[in-house]
N, C-alpha and C. Protein backbone atom coordinates (compact mmCIF):
# COMPACT_ATOMS: atom_id res chain seq x y z
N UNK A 1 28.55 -33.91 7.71
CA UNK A 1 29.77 -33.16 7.50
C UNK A 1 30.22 -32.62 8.86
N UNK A 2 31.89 -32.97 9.27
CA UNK A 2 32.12 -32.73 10.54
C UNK A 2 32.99 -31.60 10.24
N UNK A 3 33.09 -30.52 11.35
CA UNK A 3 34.38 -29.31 11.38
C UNK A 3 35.60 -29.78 11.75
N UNK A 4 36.66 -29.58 11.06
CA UNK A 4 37.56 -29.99 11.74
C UNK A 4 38.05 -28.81 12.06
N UNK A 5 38.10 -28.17 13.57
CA UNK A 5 38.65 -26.85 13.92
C UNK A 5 40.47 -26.67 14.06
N UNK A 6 41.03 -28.10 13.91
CA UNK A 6 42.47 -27.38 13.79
C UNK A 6 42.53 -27.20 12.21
N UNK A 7 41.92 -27.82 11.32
CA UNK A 7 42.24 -27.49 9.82
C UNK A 7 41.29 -26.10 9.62
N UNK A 8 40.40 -25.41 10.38
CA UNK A 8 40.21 -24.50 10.00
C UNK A 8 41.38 -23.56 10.18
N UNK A 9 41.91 -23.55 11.57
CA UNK A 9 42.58 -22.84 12.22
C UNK A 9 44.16 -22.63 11.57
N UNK A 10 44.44 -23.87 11.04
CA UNK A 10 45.11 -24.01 9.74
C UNK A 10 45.16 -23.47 8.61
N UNK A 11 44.19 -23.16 8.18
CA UNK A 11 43.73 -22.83 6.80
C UNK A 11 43.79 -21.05 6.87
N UNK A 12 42.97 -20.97 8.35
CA UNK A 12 42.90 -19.18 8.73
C UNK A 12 44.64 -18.46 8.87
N UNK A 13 45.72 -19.18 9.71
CA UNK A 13 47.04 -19.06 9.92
C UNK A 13 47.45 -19.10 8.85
N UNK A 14 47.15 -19.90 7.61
CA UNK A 14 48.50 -19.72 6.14
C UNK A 14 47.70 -18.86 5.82
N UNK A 15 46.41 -17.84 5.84
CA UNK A 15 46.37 -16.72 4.81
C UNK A 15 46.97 -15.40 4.68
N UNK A 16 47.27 -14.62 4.06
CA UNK A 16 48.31 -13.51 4.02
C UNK A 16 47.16 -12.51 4.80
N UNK A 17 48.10 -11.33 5.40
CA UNK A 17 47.42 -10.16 6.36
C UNK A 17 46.21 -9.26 5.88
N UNK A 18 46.28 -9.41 4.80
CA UNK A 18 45.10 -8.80 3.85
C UNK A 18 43.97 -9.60 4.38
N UNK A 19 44.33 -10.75 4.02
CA UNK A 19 42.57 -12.18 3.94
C UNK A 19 42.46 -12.27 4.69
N UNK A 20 42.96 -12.13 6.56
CA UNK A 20 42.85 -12.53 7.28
C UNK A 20 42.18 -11.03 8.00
N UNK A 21 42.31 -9.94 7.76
CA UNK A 21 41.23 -8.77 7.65
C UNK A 21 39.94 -8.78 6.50
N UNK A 22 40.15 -9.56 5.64
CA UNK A 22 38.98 -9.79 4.76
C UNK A 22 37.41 -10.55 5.67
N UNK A 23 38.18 -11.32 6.16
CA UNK A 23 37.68 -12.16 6.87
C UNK A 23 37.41 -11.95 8.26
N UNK A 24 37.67 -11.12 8.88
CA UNK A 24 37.19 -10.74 10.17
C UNK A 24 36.34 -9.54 10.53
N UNK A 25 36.54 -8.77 9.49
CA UNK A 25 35.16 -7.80 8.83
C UNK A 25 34.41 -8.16 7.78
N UNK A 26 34.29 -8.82 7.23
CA UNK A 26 32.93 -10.08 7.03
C UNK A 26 32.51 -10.36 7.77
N UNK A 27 33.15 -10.89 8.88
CA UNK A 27 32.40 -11.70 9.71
C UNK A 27 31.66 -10.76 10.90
N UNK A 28 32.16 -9.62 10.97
CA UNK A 28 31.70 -9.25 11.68
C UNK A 28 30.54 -8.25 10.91
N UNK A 29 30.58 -8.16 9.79
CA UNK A 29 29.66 -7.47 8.99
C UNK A 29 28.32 -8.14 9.18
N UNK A 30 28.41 -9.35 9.06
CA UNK A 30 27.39 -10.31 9.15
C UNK A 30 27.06 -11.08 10.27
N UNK A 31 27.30 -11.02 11.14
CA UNK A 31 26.83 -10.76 12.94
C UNK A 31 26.45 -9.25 12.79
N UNK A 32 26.72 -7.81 12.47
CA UNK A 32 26.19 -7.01 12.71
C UNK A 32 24.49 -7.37 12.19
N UNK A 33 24.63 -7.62 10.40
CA UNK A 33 23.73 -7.43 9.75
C UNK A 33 22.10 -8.13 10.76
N UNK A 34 23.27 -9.42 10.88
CA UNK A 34 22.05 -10.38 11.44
C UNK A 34 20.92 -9.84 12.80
N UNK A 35 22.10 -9.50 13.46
CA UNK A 35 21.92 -8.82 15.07
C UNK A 35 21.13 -8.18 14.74
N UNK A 36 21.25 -7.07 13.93
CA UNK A 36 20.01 -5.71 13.64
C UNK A 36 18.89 -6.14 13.32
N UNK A 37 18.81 -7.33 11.91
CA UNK A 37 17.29 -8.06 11.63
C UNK A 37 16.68 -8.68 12.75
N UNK A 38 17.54 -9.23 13.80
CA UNK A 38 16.67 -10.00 14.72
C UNK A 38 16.09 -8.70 16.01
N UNK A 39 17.33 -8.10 15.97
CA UNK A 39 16.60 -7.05 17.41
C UNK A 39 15.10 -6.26 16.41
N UNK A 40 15.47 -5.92 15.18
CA UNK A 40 14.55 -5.28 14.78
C UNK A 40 13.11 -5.73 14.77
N UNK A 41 12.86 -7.18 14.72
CA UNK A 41 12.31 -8.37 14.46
C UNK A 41 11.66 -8.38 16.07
N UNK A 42 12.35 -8.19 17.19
CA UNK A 42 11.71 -8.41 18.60
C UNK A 42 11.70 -7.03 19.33
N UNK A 43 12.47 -6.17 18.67
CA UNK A 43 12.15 -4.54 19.62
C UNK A 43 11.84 -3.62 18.30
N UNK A 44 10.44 -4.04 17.80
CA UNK A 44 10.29 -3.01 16.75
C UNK A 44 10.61 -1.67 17.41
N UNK A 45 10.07 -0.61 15.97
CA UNK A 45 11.10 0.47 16.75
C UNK A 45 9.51 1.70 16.58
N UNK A 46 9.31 2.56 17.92
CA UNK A 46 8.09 3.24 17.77
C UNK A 46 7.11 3.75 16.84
N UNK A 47 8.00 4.03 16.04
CA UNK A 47 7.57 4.63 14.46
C UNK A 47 6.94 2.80 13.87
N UNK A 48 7.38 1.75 13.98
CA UNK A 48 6.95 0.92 13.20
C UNK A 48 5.52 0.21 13.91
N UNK A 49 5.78 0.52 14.95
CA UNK A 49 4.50 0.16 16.24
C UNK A 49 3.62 1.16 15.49
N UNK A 50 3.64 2.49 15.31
CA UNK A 50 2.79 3.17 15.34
C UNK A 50 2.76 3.20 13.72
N UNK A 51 3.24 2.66 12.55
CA UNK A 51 2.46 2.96 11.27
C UNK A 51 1.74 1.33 11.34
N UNK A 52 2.11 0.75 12.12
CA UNK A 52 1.38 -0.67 12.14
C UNK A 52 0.15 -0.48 12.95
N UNK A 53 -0.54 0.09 13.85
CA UNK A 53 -1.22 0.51 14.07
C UNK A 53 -2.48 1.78 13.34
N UNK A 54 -1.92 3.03 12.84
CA UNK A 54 -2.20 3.21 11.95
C UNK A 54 -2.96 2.64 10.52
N UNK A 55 -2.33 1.76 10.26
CA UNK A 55 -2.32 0.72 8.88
C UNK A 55 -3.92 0.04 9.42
N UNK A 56 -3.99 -0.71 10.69
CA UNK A 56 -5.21 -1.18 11.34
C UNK A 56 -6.20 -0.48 11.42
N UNK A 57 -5.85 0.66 11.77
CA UNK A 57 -7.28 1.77 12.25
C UNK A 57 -7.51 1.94 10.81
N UNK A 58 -7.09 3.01 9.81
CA UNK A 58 -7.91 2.45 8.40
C UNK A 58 -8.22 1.92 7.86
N UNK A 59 -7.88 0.67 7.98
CA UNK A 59 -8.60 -0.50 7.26
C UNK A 59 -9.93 -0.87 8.27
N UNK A 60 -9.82 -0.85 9.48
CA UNK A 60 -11.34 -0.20 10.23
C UNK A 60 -12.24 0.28 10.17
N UNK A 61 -11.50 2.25 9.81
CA UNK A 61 -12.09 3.02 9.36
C UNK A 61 -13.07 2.64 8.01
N UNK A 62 -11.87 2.20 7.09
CA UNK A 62 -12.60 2.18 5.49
C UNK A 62 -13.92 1.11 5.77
N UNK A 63 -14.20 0.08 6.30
CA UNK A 63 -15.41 -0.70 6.55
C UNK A 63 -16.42 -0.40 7.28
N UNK A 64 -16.14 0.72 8.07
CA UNK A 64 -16.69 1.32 8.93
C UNK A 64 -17.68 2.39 7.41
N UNK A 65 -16.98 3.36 7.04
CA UNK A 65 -17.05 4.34 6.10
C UNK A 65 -17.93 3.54 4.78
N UNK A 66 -17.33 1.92 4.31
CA UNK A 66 -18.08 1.76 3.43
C UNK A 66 -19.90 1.25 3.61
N UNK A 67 -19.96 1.49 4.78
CA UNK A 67 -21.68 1.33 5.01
C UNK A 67 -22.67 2.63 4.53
N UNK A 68 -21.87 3.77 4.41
CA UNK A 68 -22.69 4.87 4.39
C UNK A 68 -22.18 5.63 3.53
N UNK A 69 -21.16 5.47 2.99
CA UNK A 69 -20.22 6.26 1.78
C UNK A 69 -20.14 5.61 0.52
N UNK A 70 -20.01 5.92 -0.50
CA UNK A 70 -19.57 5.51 -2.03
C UNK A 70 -18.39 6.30 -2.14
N UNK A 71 -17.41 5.03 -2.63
CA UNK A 71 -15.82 5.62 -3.34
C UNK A 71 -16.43 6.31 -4.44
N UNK A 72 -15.81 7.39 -4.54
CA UNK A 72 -16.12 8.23 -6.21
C UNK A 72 -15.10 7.58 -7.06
N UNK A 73 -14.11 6.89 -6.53
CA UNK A 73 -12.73 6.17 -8.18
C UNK A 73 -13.18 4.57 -7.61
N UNK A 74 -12.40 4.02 -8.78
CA UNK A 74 -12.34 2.68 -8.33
C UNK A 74 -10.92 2.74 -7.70
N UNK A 75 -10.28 0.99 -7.09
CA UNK A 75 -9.67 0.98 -6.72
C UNK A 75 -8.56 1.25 -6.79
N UNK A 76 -7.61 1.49 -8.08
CA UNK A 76 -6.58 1.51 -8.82
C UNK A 76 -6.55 3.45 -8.98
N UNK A 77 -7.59 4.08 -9.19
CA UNK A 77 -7.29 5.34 -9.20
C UNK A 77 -6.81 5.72 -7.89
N UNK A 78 -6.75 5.25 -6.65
CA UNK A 78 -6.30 5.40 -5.49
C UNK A 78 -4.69 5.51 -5.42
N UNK A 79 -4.29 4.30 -5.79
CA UNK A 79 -2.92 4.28 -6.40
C UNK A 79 -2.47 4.95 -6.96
N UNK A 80 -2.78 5.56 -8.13
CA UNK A 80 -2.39 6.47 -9.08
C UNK A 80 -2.01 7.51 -8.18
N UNK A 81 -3.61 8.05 -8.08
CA UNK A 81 -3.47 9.67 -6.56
C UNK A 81 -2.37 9.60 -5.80
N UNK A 82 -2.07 8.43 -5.30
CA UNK A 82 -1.13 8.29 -4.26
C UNK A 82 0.31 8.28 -4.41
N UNK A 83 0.79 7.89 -6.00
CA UNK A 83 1.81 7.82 -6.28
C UNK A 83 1.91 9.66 -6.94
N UNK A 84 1.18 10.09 -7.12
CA UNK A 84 0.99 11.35 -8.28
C UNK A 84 1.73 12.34 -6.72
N UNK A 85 1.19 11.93 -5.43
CA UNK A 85 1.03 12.75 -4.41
C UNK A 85 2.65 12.77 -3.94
N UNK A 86 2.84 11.74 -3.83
CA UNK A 86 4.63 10.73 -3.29
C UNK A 86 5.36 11.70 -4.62
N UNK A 87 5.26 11.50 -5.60
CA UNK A 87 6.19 12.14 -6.65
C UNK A 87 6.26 13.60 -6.60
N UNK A 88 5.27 14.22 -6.15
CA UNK A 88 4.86 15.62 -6.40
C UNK A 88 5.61 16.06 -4.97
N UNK A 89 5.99 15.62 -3.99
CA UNK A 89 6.56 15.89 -3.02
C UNK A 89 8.06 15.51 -2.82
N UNK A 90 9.00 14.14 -3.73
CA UNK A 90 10.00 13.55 -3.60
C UNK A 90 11.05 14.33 -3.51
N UNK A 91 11.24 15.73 -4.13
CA UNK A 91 12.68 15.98 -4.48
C UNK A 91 13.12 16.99 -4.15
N UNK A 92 12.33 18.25 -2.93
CA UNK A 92 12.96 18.81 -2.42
C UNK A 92 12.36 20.15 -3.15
N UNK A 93 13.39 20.04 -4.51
CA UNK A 93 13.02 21.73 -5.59
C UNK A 93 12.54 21.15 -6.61
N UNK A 94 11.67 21.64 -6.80
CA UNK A 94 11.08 21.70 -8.05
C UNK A 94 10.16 20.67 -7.87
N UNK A 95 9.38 20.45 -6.74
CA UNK A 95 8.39 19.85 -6.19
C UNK A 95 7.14 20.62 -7.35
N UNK A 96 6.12 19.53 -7.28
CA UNK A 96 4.91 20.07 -7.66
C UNK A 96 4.00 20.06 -6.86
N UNK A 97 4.05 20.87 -6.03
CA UNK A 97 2.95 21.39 -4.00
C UNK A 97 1.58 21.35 -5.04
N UNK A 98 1.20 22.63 -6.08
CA UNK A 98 0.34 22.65 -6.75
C UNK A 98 -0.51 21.34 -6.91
N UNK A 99 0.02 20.15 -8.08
CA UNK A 99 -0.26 18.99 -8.16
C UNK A 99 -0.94 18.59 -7.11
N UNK A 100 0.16 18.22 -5.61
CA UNK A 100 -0.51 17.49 -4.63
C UNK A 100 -1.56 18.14 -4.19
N UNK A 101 -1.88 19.34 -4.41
CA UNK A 101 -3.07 20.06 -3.61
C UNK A 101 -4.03 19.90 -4.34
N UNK A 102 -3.86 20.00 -5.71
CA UNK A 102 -4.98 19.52 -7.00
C UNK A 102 -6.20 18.15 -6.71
N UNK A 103 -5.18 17.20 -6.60
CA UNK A 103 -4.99 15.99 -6.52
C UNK A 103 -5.50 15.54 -4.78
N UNK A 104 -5.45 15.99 -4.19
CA UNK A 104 -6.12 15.90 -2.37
C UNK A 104 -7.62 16.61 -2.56
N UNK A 105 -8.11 17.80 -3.14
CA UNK A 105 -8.95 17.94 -3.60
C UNK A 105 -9.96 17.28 -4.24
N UNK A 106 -9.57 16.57 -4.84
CA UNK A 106 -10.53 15.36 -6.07
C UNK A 106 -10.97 14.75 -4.65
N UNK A 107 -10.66 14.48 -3.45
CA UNK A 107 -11.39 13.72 -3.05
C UNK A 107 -12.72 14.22 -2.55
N UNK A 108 -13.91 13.46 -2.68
CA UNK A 108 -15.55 13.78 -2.73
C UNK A 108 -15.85 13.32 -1.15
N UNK A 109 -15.57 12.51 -0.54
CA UNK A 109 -15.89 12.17 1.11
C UNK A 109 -14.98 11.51 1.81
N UNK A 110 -15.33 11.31 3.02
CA UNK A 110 -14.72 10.53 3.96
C UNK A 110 -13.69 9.43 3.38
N UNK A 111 -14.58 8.51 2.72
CA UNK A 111 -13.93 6.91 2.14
C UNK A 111 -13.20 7.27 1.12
N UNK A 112 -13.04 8.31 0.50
CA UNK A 112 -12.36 8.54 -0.65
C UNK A 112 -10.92 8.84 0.28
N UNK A 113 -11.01 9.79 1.08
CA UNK A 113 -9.83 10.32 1.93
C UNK A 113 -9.06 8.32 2.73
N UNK A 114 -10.37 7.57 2.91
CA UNK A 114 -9.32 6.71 3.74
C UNK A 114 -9.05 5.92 2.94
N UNK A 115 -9.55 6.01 1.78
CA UNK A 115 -8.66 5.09 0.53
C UNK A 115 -7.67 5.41 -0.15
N UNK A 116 -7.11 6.76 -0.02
CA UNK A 116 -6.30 7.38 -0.40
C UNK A 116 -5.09 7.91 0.62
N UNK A 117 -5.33 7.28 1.92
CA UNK A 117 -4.18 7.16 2.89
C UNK A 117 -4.10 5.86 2.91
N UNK A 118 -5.02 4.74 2.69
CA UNK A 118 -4.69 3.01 2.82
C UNK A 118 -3.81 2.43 1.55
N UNK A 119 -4.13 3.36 0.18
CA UNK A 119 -3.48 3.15 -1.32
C UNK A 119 -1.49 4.17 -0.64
N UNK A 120 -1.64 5.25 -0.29
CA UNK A 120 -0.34 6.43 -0.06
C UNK A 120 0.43 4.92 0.77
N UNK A 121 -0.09 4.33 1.81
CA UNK A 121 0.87 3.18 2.75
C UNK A 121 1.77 4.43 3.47
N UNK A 122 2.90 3.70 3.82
CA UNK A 122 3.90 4.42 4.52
C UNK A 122 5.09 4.73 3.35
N UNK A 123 5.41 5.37 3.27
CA UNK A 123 6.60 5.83 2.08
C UNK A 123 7.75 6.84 3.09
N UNK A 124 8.85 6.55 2.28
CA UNK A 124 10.00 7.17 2.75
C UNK A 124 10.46 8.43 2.09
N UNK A 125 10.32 9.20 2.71
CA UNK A 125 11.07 10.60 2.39
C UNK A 125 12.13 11.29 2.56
N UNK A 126 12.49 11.64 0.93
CA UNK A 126 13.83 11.84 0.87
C UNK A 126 13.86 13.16 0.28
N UNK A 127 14.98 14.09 0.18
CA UNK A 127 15.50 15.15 -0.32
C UNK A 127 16.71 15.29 -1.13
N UNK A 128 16.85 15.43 -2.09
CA UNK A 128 17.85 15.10 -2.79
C UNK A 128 18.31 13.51 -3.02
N UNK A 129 17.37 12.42 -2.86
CA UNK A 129 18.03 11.34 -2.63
C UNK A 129 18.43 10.84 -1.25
N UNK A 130 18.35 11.58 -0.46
CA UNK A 130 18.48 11.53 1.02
C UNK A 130 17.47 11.37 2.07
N UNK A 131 17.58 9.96 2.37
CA UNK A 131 16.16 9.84 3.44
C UNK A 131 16.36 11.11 4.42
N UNK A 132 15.47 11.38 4.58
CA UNK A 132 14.92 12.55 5.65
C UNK A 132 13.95 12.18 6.70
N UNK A 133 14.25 10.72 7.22
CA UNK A 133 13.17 10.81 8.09
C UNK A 133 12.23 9.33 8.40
N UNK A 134 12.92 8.61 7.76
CA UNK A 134 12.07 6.66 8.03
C UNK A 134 11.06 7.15 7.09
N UNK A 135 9.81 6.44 7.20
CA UNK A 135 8.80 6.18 6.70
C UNK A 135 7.56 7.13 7.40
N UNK A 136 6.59 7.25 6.23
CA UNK A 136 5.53 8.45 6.85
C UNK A 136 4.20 7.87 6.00
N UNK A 137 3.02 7.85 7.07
CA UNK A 137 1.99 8.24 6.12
C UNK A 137 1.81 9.23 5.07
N UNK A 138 0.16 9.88 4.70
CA UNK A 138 0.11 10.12 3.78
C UNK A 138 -0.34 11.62 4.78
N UNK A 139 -0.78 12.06 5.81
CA UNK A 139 -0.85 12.99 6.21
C UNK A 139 0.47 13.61 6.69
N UNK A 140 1.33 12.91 7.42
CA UNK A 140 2.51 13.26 8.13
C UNK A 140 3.26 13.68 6.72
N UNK A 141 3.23 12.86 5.60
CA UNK A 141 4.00 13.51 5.01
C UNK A 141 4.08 15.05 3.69
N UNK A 142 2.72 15.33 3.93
CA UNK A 142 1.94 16.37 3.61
C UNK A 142 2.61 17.33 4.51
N UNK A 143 1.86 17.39 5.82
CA UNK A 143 2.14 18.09 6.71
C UNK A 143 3.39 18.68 6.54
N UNK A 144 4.75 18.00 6.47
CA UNK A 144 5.79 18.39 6.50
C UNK A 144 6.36 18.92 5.33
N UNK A 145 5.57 18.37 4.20
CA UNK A 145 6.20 19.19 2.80
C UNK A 145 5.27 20.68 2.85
N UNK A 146 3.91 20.42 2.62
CA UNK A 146 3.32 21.81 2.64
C UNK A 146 2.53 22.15 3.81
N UNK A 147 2.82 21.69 4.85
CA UNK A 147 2.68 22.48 5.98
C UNK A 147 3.64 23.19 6.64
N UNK A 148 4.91 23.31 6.29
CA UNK A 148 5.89 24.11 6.72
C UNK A 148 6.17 25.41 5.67
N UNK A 149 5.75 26.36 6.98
CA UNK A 149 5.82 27.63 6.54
C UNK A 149 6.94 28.36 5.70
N UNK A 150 7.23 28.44 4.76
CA UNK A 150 8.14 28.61 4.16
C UNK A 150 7.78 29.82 3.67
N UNK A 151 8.07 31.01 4.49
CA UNK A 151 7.86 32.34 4.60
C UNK A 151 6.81 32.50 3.61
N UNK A 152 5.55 31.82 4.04
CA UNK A 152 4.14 31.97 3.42
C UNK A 152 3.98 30.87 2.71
N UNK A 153 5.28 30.61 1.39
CA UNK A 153 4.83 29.86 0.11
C UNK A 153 4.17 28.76 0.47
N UNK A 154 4.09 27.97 1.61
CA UNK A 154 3.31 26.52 1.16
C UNK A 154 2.84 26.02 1.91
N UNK A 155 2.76 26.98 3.23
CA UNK A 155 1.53 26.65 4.43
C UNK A 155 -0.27 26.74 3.90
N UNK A 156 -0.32 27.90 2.87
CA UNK A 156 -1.67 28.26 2.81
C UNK A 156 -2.02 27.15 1.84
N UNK A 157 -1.39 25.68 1.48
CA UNK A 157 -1.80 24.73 0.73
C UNK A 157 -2.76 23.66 1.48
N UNK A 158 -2.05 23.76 2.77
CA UNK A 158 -2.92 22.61 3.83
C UNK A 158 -4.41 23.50 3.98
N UNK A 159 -4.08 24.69 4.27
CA UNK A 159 -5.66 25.23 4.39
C UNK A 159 -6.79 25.19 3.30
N UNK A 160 -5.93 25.65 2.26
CA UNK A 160 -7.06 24.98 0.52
C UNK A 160 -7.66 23.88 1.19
N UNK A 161 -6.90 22.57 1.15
CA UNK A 161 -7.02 21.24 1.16
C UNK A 161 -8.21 21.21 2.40
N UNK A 162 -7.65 21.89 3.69
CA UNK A 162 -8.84 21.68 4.78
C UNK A 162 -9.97 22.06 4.66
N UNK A 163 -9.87 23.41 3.75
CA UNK A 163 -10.74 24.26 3.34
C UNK A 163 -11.98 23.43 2.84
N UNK A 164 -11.52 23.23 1.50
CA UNK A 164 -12.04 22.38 -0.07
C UNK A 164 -12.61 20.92 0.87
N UNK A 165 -12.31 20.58 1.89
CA UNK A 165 -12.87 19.34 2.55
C UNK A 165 -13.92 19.41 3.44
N UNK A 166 -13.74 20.55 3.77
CA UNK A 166 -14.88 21.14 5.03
C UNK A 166 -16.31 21.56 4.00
N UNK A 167 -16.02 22.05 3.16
CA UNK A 167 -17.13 22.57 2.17
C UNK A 167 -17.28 21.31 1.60
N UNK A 168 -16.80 19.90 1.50
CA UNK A 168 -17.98 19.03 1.17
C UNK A 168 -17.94 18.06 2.48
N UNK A 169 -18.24 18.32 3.63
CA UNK A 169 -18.87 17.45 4.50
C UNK A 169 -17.63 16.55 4.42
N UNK A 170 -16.08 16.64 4.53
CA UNK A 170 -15.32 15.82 4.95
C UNK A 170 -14.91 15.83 6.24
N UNK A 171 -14.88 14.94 7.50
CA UNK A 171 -14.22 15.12 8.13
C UNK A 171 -12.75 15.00 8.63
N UNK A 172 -12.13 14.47 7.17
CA UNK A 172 -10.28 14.23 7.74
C UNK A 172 -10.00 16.04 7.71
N UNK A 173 -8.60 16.36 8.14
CA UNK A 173 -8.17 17.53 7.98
C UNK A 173 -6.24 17.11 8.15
N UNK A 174 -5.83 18.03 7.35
CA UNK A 174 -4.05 17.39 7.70
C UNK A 174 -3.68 18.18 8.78
């Protein structure tokens, strides 16, 4: 199949002033779109360097950890925790801080903690529906829901959590 560029050029000249803006923001919609997948594709962007890195060191960690540790859940309760943790933090008001602190607790050692940041992944946080911020682990995004002092209410949650971890021989801390 050959172009014939005066019958395109043809075809572009009889369309009315509307289609002929239809068509040149399309087109440029899609050179943007493309442009962004490919730069994104060859200049990842720091944050993606560094949860990709991240992502490596625990899965390290966890083989490292499973020589001398026993998971207390199986694999799938990891998930659960992790989604229970993501929900309990999603919406700004009427968060359940409680829950997630409940729920970070249950963990019994080390491997429990890095199976429960390798199950959390990177998730996006939003407020009202509103990203707030790319993508976050499972500490970063702790940190920022109940580690910010919110004239007392929900700083003293990270300390429970560090607390409750130190008293069984954990060494993560948020």
């Amino acid at each position: 199949m050959k172009f014939d560029k005066t019958a395109i050029k043809e075809y572009y000249g009889g369309l009315p002033t509307w289609a002929k803006g239809v068509v040149v923001v399309g087109g440029l919609f899609i050179v943007y779109a493309v442009g962004k997948k490919v730069i994104g594709i060859a200049f990842p962007s720091a944050s993606k360097v560094r949860n990709q890195q991240l992502a490596k060191d625990i899965t390290q960690e966890i083989s490292r950890l499973r020589k001398t540790k026993t998971q207390t859940f199986n694999d799938s309760q990891y998930k659960v925790f992790a989604n229970s943790i993501y929900e309990g933090m999603r919406y700004c008001v009427g968060d359940d801080y409680g829950g997630v602190e409940d729920t970070m607790k249950k963990m019994m050692n080390d491997l429990d903690v890095a199976l429960l940041i390798q199950a959390y992944g990177f998730r996006r946080r939003a407020c009202f529906g509103i990203d707030t911020g790319g993508t976050d682990d499972l500490f970063t995004s702790v940190k920022a829901e109940l580690g910010n002092e919110w004239g007392g209410l929900t700083g003293y949650r990270v300390s429970n959590i560090n607390n409750n971890w130190a008293r069984k021989g954990i060494n993560y801390r948020l």
